[in-house]
PDB file of N, CA and C in Angstrom:
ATOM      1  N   UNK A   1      48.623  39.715  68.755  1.00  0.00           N
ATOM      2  CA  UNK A   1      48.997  38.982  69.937  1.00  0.00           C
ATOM      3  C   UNK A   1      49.949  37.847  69.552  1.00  0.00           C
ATOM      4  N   UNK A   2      51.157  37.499  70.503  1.00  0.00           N
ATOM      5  CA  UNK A   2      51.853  36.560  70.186  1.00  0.00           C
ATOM      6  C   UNK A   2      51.627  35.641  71.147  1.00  0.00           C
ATOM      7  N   UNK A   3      52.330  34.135  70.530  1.00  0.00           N
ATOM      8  CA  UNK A   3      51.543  32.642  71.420  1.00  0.00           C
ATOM      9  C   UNK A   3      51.825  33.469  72.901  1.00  0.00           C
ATOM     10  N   UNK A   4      52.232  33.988  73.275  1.00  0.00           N
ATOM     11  CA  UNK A   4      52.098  34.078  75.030  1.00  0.00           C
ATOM     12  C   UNK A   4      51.268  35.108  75.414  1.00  0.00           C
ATOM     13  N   UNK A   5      50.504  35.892  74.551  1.00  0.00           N
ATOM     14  CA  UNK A   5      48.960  36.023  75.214  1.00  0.00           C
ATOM     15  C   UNK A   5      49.454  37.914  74.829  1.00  0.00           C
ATOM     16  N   UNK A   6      51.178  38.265  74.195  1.00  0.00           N
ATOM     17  CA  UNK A   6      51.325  39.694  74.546  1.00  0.00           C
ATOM     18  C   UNK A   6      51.189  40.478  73.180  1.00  0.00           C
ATOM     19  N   UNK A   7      51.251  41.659  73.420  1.00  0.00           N
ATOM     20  CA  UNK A   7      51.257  42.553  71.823  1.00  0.00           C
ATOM     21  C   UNK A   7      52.102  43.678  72.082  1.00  0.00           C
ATOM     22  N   UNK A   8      52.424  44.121  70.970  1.00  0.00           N
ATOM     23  CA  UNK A   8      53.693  44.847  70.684  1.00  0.00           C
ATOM     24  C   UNK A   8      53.346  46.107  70.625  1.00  0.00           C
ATOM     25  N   UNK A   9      54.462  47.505  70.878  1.00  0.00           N
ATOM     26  CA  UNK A   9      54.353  48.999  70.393  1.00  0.00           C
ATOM     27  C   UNK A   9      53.420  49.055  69.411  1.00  0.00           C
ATOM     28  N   UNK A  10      53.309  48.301  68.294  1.00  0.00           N
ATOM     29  CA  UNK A  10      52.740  49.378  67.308  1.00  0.00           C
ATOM     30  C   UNK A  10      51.399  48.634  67.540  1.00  0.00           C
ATOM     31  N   UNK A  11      50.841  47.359  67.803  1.00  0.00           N
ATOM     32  CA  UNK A  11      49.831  47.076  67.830  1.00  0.00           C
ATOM     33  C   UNK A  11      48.803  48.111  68.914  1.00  0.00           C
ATOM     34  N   UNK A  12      49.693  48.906  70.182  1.00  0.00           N
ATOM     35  CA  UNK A  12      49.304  49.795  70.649  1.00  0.00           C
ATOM     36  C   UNK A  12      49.213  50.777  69.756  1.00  0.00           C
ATOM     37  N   UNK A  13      49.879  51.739  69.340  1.00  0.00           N
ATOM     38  CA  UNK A  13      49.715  52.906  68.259  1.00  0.00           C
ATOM     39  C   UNK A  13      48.346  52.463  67.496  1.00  0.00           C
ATOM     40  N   UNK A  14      48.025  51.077  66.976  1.00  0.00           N
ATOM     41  CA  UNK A  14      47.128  51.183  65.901  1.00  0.00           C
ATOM     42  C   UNK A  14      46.194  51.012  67.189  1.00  0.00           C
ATOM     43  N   UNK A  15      45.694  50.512  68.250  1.00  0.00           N
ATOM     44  CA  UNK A  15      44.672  50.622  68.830  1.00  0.00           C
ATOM     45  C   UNK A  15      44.665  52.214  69.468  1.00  0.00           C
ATOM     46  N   UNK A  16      45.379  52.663  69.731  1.00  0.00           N
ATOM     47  CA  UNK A  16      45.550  54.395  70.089  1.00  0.00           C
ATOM     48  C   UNK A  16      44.731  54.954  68.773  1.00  0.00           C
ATOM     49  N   UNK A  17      45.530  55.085  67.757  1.00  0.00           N
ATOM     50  CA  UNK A  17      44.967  55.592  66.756  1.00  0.00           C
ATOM     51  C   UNK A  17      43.380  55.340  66.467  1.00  0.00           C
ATOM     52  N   UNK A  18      43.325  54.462  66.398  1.00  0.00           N
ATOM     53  CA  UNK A  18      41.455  53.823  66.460  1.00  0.00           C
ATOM     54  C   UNK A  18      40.824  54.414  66.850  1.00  0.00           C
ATOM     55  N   UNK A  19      40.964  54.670  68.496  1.00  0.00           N
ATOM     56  CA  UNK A  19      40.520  55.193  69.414  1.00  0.00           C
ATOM     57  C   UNK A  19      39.947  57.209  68.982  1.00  0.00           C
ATOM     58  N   UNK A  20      41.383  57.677  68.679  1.00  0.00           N
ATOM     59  CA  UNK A  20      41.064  59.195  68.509  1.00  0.00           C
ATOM     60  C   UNK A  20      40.602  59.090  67.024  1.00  0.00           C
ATOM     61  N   UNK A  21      40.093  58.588  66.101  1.00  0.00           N
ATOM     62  CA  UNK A  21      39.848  58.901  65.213  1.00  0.00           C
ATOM     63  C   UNK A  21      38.033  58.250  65.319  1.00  0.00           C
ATOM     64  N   UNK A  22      37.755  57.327  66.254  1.00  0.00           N
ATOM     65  CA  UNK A  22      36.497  57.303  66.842  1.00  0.00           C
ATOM     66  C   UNK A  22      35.697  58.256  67.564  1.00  0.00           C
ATOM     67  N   UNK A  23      36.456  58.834  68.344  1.00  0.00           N
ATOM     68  CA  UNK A  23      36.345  59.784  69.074  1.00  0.00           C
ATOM     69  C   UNK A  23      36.569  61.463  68.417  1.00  0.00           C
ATOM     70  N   UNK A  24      37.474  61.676  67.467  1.00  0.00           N
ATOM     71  CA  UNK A  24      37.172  62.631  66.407  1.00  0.00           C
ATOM     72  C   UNK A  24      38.080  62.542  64.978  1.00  0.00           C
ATOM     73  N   UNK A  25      37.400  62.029  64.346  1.00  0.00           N
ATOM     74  CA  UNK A  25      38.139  61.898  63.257  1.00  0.00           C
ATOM     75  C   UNK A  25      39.303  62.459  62.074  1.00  0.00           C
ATOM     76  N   UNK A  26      38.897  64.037  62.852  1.00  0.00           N
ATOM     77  CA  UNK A  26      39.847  64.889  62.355  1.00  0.00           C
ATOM     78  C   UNK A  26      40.976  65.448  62.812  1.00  0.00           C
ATOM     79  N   UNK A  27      41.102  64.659  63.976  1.00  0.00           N
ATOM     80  CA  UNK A  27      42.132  65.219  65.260  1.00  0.00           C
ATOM     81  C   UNK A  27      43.642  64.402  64.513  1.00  0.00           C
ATOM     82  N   UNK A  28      44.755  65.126  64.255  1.00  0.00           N
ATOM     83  CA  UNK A  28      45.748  64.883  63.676  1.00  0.00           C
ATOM     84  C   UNK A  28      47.271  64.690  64.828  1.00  0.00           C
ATOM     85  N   UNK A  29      47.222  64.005  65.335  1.00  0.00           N
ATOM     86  CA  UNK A  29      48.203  64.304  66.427  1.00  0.00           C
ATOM     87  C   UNK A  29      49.595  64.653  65.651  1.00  0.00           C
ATOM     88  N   UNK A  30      50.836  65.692  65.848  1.00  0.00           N
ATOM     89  CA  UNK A  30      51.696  65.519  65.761  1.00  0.00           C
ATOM     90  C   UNK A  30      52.983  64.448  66.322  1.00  0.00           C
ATOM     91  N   UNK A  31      52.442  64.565  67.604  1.00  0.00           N
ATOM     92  CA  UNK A  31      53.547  64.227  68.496  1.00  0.00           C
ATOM     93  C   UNK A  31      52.791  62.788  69.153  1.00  0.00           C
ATOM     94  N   UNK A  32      53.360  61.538  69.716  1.00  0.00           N
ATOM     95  CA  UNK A  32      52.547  60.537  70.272  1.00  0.00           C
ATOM     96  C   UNK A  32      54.050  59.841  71.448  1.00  0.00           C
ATOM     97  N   UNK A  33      53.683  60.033  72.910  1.00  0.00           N
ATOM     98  CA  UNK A  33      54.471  59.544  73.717  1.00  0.00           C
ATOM     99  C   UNK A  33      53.750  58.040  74.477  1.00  0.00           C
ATOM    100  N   UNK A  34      54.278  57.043  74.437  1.00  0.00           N
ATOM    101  CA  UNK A  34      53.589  56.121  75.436  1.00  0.00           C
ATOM    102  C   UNK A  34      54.692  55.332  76.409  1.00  0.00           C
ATOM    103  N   UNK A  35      53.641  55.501  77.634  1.00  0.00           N
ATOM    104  CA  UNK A  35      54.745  55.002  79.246  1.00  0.00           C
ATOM    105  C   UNK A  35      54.238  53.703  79.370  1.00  0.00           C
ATOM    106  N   UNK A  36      54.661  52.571  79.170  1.00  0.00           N
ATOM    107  CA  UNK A  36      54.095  51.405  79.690  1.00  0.00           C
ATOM    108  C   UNK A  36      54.335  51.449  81.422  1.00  0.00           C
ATOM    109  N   UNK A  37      53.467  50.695  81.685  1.00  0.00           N
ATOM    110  CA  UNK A  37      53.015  50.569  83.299  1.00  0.00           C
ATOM    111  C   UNK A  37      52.946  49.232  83.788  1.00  0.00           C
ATOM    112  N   UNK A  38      52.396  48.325  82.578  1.00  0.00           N
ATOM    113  CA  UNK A  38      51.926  46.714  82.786  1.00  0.00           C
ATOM    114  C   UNK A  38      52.010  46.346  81.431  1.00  0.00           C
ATOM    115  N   UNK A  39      51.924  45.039  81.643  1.00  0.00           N
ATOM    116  CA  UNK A  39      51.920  44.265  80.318  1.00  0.00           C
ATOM    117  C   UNK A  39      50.173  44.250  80.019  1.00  0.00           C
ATOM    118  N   UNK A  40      49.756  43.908  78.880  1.00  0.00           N
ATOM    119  CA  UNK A  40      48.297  43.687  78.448  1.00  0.00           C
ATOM    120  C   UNK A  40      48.183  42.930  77.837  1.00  0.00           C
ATOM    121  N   UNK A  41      47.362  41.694  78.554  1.00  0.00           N
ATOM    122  CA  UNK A  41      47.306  40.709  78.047  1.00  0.00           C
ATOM    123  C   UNK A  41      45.418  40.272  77.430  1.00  0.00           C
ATOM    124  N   UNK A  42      45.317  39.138  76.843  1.00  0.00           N
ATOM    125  CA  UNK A  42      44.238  39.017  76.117  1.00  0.00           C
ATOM    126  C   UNK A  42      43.318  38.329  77.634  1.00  0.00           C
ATOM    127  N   UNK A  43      42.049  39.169  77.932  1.00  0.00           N
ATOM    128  CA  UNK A  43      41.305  38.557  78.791  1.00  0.00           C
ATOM    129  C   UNK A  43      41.255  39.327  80.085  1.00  0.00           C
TER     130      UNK A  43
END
């Protein structure tokens, strides 16, 4: 997160990634597309 509360592409990718490797650890994605919609902020 930067001082104005936002976070960047890859800080998404590493919370994406988190996510499917919680959910199955062996799942290898080739391909990864993301549409922003809103900003995401802390809170």
């Amino acid at each position: 997160m930067d001082m104005n509360g936002h976070t960047n592409a890859r800080k998404y990718f590493d919370w994406l990634t988190d996510a499917m490797h919680q959910d199955n650890g062996k799942l290898n994605p080739t391909f990864v597309q993301m549409t922003y919609f809103s900003e995401c902020t802390l809170g």
